[in-house]
C-alpha atoms as a PDB file:
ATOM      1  CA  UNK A   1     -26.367  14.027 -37.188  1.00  0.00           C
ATOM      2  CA  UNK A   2     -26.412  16.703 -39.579  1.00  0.00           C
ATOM      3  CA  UNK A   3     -24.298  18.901 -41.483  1.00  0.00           C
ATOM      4  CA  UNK A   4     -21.499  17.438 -39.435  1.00  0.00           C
ATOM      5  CA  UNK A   5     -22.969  18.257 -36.186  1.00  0.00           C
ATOM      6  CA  UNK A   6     -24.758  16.037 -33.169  1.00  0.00           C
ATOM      7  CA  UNK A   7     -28.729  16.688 -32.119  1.00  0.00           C
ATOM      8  CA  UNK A   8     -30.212  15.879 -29.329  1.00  0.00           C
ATOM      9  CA  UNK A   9     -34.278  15.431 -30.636  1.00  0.00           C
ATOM     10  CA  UNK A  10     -37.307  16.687 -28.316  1.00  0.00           C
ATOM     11  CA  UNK A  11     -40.516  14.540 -29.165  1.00  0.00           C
ATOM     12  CA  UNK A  12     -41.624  15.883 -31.679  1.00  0.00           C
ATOM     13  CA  UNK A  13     -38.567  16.641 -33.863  1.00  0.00           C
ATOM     14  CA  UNK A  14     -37.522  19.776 -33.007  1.00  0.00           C
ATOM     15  CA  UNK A  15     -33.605  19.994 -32.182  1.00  0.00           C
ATOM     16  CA  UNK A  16     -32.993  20.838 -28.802  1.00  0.00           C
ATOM     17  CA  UNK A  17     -29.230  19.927 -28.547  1.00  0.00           C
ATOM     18  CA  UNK A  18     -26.788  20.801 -30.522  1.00  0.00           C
ATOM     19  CA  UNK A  19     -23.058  19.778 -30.697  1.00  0.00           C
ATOM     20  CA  UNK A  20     -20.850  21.197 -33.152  1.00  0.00           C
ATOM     21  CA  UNK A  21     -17.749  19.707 -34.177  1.00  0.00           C
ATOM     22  CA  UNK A  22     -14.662  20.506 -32.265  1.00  0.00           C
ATOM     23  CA  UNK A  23     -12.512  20.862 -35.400  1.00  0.00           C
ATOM     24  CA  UNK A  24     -14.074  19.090 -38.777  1.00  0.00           C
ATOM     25  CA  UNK A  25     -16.939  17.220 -38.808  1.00  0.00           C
ATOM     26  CA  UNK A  26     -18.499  14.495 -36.732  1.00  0.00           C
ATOM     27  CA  UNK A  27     -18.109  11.228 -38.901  1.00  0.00           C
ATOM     28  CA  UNK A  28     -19.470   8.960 -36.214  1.00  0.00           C
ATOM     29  CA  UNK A  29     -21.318   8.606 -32.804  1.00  0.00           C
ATOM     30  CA  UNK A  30     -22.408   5.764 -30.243  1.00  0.00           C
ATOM     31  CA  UNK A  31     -24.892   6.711 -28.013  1.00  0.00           C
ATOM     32  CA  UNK A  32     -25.315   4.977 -24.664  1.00  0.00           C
ATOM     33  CA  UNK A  33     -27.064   5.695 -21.559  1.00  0.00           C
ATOM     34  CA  UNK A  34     -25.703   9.053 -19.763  1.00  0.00           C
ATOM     35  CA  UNK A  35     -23.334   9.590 -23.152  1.00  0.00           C
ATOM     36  CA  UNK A  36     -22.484   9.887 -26.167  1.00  0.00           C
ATOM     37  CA  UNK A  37     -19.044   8.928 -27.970  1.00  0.00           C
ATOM     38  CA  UNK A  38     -17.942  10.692 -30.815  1.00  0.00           C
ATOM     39  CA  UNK A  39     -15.277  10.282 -33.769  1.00  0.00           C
ATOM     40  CA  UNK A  40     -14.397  13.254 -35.676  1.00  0.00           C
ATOM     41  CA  UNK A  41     -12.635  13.654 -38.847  1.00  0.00           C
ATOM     42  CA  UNK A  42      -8.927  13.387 -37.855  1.00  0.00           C
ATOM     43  CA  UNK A  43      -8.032  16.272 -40.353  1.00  0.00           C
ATOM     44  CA  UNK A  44      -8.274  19.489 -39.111  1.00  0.00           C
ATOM     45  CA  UNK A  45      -7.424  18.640 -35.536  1.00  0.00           C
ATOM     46  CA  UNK A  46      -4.170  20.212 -34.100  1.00  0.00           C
ATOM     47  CA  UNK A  47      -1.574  17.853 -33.653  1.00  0.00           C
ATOM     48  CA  UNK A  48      -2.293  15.497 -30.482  1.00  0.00           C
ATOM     49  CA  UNK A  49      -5.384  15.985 -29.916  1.00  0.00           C
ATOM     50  CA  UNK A  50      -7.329  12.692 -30.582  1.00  0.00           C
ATOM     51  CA  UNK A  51     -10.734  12.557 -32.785  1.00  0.00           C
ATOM     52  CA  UNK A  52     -12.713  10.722 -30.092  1.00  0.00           C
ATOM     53  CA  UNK A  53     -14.088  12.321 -27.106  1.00  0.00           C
ATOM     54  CA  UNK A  54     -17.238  12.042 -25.003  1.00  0.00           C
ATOM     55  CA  UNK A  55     -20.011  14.246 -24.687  1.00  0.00           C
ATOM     56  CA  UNK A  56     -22.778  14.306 -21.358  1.00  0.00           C
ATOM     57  CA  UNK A  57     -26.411  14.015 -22.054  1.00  0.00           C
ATOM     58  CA  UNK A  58     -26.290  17.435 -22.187  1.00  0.00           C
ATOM     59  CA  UNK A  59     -23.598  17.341 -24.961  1.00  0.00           C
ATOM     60  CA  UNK A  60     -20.963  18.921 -23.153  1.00  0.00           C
ATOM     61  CA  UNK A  61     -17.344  17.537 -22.974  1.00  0.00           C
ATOM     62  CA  UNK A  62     -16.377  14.997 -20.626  1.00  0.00           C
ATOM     63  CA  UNK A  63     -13.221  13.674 -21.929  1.00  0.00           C
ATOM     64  CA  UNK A  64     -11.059  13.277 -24.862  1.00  0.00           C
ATOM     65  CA  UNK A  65      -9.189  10.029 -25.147  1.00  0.00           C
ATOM     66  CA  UNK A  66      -5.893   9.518 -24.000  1.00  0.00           C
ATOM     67  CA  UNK A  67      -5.194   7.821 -27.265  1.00  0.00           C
ATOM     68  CA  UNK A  68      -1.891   5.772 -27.397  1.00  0.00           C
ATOM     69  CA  UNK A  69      -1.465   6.215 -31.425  1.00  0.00           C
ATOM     70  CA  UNK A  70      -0.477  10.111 -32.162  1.00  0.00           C
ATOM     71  CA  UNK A  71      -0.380   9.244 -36.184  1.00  0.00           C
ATOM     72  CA  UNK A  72      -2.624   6.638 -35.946  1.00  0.00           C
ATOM     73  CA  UNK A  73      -6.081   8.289 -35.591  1.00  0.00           C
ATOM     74  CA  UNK A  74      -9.032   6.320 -34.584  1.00  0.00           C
ATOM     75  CA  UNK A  75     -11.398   4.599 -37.457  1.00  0.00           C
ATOM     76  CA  UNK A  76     -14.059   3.128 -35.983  1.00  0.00           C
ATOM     77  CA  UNK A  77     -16.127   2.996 -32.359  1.00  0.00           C
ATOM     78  CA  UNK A  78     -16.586  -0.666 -31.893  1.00  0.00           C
ATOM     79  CA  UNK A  79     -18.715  -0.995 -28.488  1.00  0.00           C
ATOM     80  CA  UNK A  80     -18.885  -0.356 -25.149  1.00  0.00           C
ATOM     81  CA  UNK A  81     -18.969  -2.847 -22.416  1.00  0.00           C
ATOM     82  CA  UNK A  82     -18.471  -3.722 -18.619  1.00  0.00           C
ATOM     83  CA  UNK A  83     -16.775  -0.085 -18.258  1.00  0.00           C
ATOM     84  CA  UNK A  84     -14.281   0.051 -21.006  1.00  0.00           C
ATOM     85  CA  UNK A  85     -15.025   1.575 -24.676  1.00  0.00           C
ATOM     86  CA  UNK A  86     -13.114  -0.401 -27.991  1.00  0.00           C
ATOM     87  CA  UNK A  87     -12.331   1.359 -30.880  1.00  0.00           C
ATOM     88  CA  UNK A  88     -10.188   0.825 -33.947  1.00  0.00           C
ATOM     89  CA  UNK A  89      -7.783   3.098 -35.700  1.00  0.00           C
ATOM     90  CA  UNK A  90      -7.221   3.411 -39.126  1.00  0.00           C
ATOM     91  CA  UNK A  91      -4.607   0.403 -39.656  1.00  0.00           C
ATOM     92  CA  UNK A  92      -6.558  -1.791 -37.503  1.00  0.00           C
ATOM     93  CA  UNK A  93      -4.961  -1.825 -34.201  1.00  0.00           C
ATOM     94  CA  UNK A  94      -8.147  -2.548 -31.205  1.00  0.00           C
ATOM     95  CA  UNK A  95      -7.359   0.116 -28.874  1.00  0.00           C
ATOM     96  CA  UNK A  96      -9.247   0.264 -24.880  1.00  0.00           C
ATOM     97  CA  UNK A  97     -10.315   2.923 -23.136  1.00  0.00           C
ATOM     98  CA  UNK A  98     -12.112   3.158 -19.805  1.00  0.00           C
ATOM     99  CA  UNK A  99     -15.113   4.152 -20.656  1.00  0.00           C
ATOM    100  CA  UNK A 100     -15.935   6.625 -17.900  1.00  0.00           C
ATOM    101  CA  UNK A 101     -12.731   9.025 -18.300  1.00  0.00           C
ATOM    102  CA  UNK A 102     -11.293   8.237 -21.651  1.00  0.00           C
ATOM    103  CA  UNK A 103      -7.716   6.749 -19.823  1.00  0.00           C
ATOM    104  CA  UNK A 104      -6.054   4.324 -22.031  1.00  0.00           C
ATOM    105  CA  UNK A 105      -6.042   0.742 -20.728  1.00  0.00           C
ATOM    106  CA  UNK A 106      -4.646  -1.387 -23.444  1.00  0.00           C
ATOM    107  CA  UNK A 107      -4.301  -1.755 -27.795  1.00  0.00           C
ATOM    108  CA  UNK A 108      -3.254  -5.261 -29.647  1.00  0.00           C
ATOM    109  CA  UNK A 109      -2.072  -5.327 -32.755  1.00  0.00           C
ATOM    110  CA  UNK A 110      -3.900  -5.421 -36.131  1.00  0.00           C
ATOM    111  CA  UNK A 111      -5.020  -8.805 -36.849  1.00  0.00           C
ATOM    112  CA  UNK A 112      -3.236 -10.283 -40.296  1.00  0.00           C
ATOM    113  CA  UNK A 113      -5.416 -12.250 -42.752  1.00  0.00           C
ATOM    114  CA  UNK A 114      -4.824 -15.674 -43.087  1.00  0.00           C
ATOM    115  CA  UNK A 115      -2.888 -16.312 -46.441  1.00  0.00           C
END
């Protein structure tokens, strides 16, 4: 990442890829085999459209995610496993997404600290 946008490296360095930002700046990415997830800056993003998508290894757009929290934009890519992608937004609620199309699947709420 740099200057807010994605690279995709050849061997020696040289950029080969690149991704720019849909709206802001890219804040975050997870790479895994055949993509690459990606959290934007919310701001700057018109009004339902989420800040994480997935880009091909080509870094082209293969989905955005049907995310279930319109003024709650995502914070954080947690992981992804056995087919679904976890991310958190910005007050904490764990939200899943299949992780082939982006299609919500379920969200718990935030997790209160013992006190």
């Amino acid at each position: 990442m740099l200057e807010g946008a994605l690279y995709g490296l050849g061997p020696f360095g040289s950029r080969l890829i690149r991704h720019e930002p849909l709206a802001t700046a890219v804040v975050e990415f997870c790479r895994k085999p055949l993509r690459t997830y990606v959290r934007e800056h919310p701001y700057g993003l018109l009004p339902g459209l989420p800040n994480l998508y997935c880009l091909d290894g080509a870094h082209r757009l293969m989905w955005m995610a049907e995310w279930p929290l319109p003024d709650d934009p995502c914070a954080r890519i947690v992981d992804e496993a056995n087919g679904e992608l976890v991310a958190e937004s910005a007050s904490g609620v764990v939200v899943v997404l299949e992780a082939a199309t982006g299609r919500f699947i379920a969200s718990s709420a935030p997790t209160q600290a013992a006190g």
